[in-house]
Protein backbone atom coordinates (compact mmCIF):
# COMPACT_ATOMS: atom_id res chain seq x y z
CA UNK A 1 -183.24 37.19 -216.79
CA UNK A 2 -185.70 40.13 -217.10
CA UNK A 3 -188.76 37.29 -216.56
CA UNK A 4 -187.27 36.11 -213.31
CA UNK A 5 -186.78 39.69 -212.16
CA UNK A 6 -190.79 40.35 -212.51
CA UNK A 7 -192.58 40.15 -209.26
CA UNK A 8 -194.10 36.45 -209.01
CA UNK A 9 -197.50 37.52 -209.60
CA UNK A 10 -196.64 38.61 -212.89
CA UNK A 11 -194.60 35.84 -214.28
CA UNK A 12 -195.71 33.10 -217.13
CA UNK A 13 -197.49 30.45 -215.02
CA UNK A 14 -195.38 27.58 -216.41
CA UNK A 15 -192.00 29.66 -216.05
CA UNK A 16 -192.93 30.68 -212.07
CA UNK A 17 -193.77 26.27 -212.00
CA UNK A 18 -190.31 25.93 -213.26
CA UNK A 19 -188.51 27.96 -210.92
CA UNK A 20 -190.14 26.90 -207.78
CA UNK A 21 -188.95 23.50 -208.08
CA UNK A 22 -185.78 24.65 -206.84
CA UNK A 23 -186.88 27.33 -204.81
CA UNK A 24 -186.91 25.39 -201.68
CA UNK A 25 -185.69 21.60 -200.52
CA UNK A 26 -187.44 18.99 -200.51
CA UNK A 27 -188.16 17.90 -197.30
CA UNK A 28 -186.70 14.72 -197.12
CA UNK A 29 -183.27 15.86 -197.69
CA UNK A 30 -180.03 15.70 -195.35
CA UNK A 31 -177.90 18.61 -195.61
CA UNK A 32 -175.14 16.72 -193.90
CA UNK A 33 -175.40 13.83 -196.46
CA UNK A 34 -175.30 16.13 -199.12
CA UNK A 35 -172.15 17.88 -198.23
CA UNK A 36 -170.47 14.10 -197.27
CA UNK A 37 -171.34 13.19 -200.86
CA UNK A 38 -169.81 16.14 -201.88
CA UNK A 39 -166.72 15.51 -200.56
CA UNK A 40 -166.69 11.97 -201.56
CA UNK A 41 -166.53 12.93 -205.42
CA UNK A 42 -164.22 15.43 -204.45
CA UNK A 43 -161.65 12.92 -202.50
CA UNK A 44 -161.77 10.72 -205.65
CA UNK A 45 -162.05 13.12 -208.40
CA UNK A 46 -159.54 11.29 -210.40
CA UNK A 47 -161.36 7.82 -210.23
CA UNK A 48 -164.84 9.85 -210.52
CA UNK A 49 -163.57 10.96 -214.01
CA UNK A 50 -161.81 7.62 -214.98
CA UNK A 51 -165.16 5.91 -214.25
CA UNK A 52 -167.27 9.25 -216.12
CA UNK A 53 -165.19 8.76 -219.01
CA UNK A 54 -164.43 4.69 -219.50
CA UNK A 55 -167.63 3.39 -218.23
CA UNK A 56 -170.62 5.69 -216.90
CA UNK A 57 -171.04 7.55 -220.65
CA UNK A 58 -170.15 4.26 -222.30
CA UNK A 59 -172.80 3.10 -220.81
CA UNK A 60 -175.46 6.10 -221.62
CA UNK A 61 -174.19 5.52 -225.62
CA UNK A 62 -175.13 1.94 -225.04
CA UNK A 63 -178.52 3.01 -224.54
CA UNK A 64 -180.32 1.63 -227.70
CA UNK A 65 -183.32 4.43 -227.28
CA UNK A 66 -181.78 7.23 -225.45
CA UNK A 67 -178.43 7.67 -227.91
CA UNK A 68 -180.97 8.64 -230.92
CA UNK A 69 -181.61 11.97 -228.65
CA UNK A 70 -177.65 12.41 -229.06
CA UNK A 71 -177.71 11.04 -232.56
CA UNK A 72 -180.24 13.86 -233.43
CA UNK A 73 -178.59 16.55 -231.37
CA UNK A 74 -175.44 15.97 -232.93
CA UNK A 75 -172.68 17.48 -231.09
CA UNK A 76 -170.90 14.43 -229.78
CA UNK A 77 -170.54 13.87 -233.11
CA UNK A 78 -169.83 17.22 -234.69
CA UNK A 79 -168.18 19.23 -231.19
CA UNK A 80 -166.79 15.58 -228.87
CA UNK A 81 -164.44 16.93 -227.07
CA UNK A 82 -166.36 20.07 -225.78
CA UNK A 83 -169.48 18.32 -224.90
CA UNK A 84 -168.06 15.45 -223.13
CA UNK A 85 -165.96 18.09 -221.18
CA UNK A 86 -169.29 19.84 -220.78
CA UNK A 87 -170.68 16.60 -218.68
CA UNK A 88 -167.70 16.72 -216.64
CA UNK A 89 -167.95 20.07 -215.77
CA UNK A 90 -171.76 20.05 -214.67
CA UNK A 91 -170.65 16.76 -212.62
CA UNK A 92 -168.19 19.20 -211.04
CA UNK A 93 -170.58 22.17 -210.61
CA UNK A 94 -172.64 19.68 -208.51
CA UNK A 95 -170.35 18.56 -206.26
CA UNK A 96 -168.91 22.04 -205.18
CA UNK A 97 -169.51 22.38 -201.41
CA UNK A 98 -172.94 24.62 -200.98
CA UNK A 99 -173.72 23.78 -204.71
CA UNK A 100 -177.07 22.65 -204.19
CA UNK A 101 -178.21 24.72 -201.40
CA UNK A 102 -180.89 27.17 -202.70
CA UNK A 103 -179.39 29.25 -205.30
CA UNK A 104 -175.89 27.38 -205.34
CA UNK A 105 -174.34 27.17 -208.86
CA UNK A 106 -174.79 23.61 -209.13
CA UNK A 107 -178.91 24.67 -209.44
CA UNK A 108 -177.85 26.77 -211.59
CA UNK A 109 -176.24 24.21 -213.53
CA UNK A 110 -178.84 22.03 -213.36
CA UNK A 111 -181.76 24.48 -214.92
CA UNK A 112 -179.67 25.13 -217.60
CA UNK A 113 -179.47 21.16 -218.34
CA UNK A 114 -183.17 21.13 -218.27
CA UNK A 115 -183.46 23.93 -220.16
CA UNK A 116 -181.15 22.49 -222.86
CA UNK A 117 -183.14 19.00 -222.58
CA UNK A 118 -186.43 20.46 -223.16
CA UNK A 119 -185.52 22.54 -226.46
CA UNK A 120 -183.91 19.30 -227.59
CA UNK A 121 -187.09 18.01 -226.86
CA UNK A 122 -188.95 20.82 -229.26
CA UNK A 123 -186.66 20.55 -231.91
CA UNK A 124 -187.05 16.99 -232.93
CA UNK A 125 -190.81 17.01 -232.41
CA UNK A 126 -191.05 20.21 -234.43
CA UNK A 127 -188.14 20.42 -236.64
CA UNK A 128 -189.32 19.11 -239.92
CA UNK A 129 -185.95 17.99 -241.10
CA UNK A 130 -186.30 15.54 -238.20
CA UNK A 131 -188.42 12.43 -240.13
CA UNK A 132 -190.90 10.88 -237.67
CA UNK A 133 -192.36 7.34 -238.02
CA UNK A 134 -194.25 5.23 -236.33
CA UNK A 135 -192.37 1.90 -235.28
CA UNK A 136 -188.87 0.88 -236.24
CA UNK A 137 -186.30 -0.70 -234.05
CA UNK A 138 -183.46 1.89 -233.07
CA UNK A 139 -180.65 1.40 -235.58
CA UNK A 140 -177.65 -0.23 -234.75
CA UNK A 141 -176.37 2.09 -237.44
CA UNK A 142 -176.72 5.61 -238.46
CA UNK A 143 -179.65 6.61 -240.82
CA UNK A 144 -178.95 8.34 -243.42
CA UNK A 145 -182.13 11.34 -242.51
CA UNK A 146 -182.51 12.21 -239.35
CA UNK A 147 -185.34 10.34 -238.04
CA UNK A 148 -187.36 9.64 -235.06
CA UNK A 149 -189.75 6.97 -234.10
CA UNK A 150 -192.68 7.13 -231.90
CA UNK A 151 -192.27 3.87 -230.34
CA UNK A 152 -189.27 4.64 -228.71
CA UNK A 153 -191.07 7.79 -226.35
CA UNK A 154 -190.32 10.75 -225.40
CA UNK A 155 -187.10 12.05 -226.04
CA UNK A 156 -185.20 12.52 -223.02
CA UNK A 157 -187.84 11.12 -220.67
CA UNK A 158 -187.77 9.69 -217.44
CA UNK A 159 -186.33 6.16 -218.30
CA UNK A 160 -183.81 8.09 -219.69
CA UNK A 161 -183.46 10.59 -216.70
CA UNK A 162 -183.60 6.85 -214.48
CA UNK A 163 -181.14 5.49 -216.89
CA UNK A 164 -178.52 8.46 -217.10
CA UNK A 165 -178.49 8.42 -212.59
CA UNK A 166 -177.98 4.88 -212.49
CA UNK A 167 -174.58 5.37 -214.83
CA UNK A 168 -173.04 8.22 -212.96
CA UNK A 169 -174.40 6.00 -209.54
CA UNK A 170 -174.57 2.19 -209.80
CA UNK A 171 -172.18 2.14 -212.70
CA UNK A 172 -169.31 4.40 -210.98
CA UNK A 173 -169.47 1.91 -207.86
CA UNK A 174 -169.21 -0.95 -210.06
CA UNK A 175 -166.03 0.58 -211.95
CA UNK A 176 -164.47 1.54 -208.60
CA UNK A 177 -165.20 -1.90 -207.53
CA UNK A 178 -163.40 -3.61 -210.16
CA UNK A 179 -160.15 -1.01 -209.80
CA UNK A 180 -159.79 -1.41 -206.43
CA UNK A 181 -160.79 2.04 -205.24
CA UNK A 182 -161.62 1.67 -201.65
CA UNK A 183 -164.36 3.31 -200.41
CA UNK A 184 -167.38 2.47 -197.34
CA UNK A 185 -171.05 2.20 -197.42
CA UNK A 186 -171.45 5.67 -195.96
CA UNK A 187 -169.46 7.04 -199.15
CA UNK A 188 -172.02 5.25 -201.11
CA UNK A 189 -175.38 6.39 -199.20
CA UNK A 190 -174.06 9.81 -199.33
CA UNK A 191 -173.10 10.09 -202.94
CA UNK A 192 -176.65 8.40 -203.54
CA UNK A 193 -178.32 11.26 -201.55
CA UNK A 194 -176.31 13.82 -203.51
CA UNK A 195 -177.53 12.35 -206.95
CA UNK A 196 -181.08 11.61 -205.66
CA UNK A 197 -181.32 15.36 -205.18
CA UNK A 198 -179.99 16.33 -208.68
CA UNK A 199 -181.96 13.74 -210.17
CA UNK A 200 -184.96 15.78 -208.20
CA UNK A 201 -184.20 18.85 -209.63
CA UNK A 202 -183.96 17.56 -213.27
CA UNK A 203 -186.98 16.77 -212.87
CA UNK A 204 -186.32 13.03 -212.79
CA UNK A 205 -189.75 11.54 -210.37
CA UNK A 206 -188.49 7.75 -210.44
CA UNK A 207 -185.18 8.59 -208.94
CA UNK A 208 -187.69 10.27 -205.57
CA UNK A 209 -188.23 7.67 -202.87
CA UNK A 210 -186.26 5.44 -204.21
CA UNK A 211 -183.41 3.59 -202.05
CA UNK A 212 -180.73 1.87 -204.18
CA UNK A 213 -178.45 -0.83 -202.96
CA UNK A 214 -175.60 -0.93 -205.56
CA UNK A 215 -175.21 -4.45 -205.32
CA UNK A 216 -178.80 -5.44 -205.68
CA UNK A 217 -179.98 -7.57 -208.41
CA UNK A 218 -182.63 -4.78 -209.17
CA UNK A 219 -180.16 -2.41 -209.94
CA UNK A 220 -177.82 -4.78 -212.03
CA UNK A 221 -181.02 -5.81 -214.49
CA UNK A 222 -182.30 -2.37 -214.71
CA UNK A 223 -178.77 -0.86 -216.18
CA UNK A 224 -178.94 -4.41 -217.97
CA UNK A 225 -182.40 -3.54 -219.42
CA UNK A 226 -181.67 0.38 -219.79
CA UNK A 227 -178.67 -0.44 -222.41
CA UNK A 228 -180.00 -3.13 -223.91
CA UNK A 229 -183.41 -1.66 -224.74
CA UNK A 230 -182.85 -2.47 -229.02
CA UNK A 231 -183.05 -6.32 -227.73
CA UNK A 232 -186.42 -6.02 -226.32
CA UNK A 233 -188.32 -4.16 -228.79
């Protein structure tokens, strides 16, 4: 806190970088989207959650690559019901009208995620209880050391980031789909713009420019191709 106080001439270069993502909009945001996306979650809270919890982090954990980060991490293992309540309550932060206006608390939120995904970061490329080799498949099993391989990239990088907006996205329409929820292509575009934003202030690049039709064939083989990575490799 005392850092961000400082004048801006006098801060760390790469801390000043950090805050000024979110300093300002990008400028190919809609407001009014934003705020309809917003709502949408907010209309259908109950089927947001029912999708977070039975399909969208299913889906993340199916991630062959990606669920070594949590695997290393630990605390879905060790703390479950906190951190999956923790995901729920960042998805809620986010959608809170004004959230993600400059200095909402849904950017506030979302540095702290950052934050918490580059230490996690850190610690297995510097921890030396964290084993590091150079090519294995990711286990279908736990290992019994804790054990990272640098085929599989950087932890928590932007396939990951890709992979992670599609399930709380693509995934969410797919689950609604399939319970009936009723909802219109507006909804949809909205919601998209919503998460396209948070996905920009994660940090996540692919997700920028990028217009998703949730029933394209694209998106169905990259989620496909995103859980299924283990098969590939």
């Amino acid at each position: 806190m005392r850092h961000v106080q400082l004048p801006p001439e006098d801060r760390t270069p790469a801390i000043r970088e950090f805050f000024d993502t979110v300093a300002t909009e990008p400028d190919w945001v809609d407001a009014a989207a934003v705020e309809r996306g917003q709502a949408f979650f907010n209309r259908l809270v109950s089927h947001q959650f029912a999708a977070l919890y039975f399909a969208s982090l299913p889906s993340s954990y199916a991630a062959a690559k990606g669920v070594q980060v949590l695997h290393l991490a630990g605390r879905l293992r060790t703390d479950t019901e906190r951190r999956l309540n923790e995901t729920a309550q960042f998805m809620m932060d986010v959608a809170a009208p004004g959230a993600l206006a400059p200095g909402g608390v849904g950017i506030d939120r979302i540095l702290h995620v950052r934050l918490m995904h580059a230490a996690v970061r850190w610690l297995i490329a510097n921890d030396p209880i964290v084993r590091h080799v150079a090519d294995i498949e990711p286990p279908p099993v736990e290992l019994p050391d804790l054990t990272w391989s640098d085929s599989w990239g950087l932890p928590g990088n932007q396939e990951d980031l890709v992979g992670t907006w599609l399930t709380f996205t693509a995934q969410v329409y797919e689950t609604f789909d399939a319970s009936g929820v009723e909802y219109t292509d507006l909804d949809i575009d909205d919601h998209l713009h919503m998460w396209r934003l948070v996905a920009h202030y994660l940090g996540g690049r692919a997700a920028n420019g990028v217009v998703v039709d949730r029933r394209s064939v694209l998106v169905s083989r990259l989620m496909s191709d995103y859980r299924h990575a283990a098969r590939r490799n």
